[in-house]
N, C-alpha and C. Protein backbone atom coordinates (compact mmCIF):
# COMPACT_ATOMS: atom_id res chain seq x y z
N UNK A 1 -10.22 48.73 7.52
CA UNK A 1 -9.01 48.34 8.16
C UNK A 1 -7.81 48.51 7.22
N UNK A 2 -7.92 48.06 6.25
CA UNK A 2 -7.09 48.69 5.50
C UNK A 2 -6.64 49.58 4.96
N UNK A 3 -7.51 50.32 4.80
CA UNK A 3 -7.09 52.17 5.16
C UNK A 3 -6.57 52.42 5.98
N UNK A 4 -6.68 51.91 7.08
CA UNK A 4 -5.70 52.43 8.25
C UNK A 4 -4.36 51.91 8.56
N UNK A 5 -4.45 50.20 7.67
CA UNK A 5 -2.84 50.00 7.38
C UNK A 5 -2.23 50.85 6.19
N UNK A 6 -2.63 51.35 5.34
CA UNK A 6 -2.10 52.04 4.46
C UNK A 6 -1.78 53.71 4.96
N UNK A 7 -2.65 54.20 5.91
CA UNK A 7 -2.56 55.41 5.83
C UNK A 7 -1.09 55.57 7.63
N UNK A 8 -0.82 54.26 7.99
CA UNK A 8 0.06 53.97 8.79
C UNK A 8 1.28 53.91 8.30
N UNK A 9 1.27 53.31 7.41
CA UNK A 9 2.34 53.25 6.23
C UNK A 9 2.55 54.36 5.10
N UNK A 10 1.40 55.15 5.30
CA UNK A 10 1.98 55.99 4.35
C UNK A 10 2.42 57.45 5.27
N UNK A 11 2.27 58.11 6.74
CA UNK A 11 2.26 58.65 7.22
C UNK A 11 3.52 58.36 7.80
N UNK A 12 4.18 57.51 8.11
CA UNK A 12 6.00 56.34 8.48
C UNK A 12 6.53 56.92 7.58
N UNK A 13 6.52 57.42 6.19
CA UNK A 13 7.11 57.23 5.32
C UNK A 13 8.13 55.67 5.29
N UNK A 14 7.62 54.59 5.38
CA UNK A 14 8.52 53.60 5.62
C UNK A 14 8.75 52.98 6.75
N UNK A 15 9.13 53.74 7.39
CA UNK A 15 9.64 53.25 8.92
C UNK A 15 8.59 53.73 10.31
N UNK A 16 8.31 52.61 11.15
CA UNK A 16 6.98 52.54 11.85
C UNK A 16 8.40 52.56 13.56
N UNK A 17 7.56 53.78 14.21
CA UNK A 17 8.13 54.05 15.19
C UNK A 17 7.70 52.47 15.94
N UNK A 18 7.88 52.82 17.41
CA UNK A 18 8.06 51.43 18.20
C UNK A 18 5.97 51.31 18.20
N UNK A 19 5.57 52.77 18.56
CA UNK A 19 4.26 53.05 18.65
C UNK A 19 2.87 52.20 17.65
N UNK A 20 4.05 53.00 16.36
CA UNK A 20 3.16 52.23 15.23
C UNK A 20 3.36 50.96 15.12
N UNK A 21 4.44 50.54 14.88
CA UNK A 21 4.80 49.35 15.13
C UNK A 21 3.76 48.43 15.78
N UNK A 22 3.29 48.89 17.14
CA UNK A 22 2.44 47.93 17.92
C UNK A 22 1.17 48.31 17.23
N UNK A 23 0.79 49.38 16.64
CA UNK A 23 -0.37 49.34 16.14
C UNK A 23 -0.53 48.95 14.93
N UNK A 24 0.46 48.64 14.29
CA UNK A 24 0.50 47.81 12.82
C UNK A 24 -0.07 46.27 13.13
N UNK A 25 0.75 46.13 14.08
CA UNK A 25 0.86 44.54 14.63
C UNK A 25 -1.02 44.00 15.03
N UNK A 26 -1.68 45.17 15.50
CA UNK A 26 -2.70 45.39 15.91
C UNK A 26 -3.51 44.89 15.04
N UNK A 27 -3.64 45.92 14.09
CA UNK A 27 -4.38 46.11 13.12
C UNK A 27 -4.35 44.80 11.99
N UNK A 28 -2.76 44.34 11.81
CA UNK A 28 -3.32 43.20 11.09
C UNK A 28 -3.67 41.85 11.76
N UNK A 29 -3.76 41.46 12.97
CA UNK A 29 -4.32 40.87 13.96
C UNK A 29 -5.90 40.84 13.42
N UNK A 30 -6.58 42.26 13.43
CA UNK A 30 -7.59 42.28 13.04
C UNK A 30 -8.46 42.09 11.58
N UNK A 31 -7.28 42.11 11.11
CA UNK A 31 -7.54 42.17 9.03
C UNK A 31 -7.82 40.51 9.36
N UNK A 32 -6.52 39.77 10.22
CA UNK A 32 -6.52 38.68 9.76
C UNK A 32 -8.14 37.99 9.95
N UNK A 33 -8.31 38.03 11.00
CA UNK A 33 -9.68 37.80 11.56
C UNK A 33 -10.97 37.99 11.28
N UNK A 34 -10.91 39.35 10.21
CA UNK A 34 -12.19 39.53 9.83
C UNK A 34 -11.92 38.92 8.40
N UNK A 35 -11.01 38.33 7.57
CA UNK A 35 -10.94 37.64 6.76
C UNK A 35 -11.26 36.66 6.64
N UNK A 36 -10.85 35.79 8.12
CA UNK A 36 -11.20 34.32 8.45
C UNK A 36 -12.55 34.40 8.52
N UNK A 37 -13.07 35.22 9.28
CA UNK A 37 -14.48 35.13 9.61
C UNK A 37 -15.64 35.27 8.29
N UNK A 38 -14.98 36.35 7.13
CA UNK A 38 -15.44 36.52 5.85
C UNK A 38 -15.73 34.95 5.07
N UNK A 39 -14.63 34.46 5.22
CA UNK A 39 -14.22 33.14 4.62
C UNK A 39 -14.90 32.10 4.95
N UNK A 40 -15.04 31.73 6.86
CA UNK A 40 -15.92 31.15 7.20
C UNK A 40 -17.73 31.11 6.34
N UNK A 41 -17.80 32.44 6.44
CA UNK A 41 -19.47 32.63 6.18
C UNK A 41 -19.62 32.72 4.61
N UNK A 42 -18.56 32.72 3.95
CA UNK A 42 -18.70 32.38 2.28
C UNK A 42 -18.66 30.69 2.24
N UNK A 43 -17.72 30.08 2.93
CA UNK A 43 -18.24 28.53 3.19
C UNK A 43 -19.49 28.46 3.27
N UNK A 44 -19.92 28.59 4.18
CA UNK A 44 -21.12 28.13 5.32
C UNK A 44 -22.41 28.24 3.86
N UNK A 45 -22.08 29.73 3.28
CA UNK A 45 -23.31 29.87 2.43
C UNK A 45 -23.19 29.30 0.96
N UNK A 46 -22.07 28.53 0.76
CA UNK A 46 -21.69 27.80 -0.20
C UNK A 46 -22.08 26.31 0.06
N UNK A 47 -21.80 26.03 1.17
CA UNK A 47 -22.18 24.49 1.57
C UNK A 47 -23.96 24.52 1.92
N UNK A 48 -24.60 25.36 2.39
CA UNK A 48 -26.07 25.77 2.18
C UNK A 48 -26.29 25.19 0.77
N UNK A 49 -25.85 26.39 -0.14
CA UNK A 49 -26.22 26.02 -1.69
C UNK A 49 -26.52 25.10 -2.03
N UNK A 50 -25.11 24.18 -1.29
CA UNK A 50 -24.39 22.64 -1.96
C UNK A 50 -23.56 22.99 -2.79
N UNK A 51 -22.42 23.82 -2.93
CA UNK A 51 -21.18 23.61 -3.81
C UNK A 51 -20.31 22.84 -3.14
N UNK A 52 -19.34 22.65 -3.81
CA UNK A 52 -18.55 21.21 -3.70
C UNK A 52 -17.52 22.20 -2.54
N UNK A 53 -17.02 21.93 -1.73
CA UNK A 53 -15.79 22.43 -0.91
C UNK A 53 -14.93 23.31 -1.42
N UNK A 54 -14.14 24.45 -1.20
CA UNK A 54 -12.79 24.68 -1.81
C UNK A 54 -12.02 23.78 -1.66
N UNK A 55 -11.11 23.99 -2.59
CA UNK A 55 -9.91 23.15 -2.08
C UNK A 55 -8.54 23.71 -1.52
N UNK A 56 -7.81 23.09 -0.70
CA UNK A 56 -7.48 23.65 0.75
C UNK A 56 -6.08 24.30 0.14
N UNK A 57 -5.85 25.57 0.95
CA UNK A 57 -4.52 26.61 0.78
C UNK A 57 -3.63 25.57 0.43
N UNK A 58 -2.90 25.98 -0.03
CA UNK A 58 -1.02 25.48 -0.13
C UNK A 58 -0.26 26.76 0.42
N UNK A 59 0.90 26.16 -0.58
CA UNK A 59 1.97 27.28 -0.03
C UNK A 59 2.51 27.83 1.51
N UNK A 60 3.56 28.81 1.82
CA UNK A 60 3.77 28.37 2.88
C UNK A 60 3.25 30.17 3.59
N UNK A 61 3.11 29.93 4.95
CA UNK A 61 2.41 30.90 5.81
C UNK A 61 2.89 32.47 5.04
N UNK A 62 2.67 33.48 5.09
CA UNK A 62 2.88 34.77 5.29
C UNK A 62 3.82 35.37 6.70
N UNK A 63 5.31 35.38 5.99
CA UNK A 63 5.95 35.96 7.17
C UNK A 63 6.01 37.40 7.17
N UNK A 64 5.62 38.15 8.12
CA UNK A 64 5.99 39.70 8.11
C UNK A 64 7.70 40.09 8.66
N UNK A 65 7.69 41.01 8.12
CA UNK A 65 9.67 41.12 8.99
C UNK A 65 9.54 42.59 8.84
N UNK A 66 9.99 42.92 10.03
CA UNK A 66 10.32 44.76 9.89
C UNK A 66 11.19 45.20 9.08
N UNK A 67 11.40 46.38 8.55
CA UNK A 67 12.38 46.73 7.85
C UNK A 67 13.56 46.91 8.41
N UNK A 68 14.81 46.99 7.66
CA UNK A 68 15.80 47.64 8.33
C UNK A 68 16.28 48.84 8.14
């Protein structure tokens, strides 16, 4: 997936028509998700083990903004 945000971005030179645009939007929809889901199942097999919890994000969300 990330090859294909990079090779979106690198094929734009910069600037993402309206097209890409929706398929950027797409694609990290999907990064986000298979991250969460990564994350989930590194828990799951951590709390199996018995390691102690992570401890929880800070900081504030990830805003995306188009260029101008």
């Amino acid at each position: 997936m990330n090859a294909e945000i990079r090779a979106l971005w690198a094929k734009s030179g910069s600037r993402l028509s309206a097209a890409d645009e929706a398929k950027y939007q797409h694609l990290l929809v999907e990064w986000a998700a298979a991250v969460d889901a990564e994350r989930s199942e590194d828990a799951e097999a951590d709390e199996e083990a018995g390691a102690a919890p992570p401890a929880p994000r800070t900081g504030a969300p990830l805003r995306l903004t188009r260029a101008a």
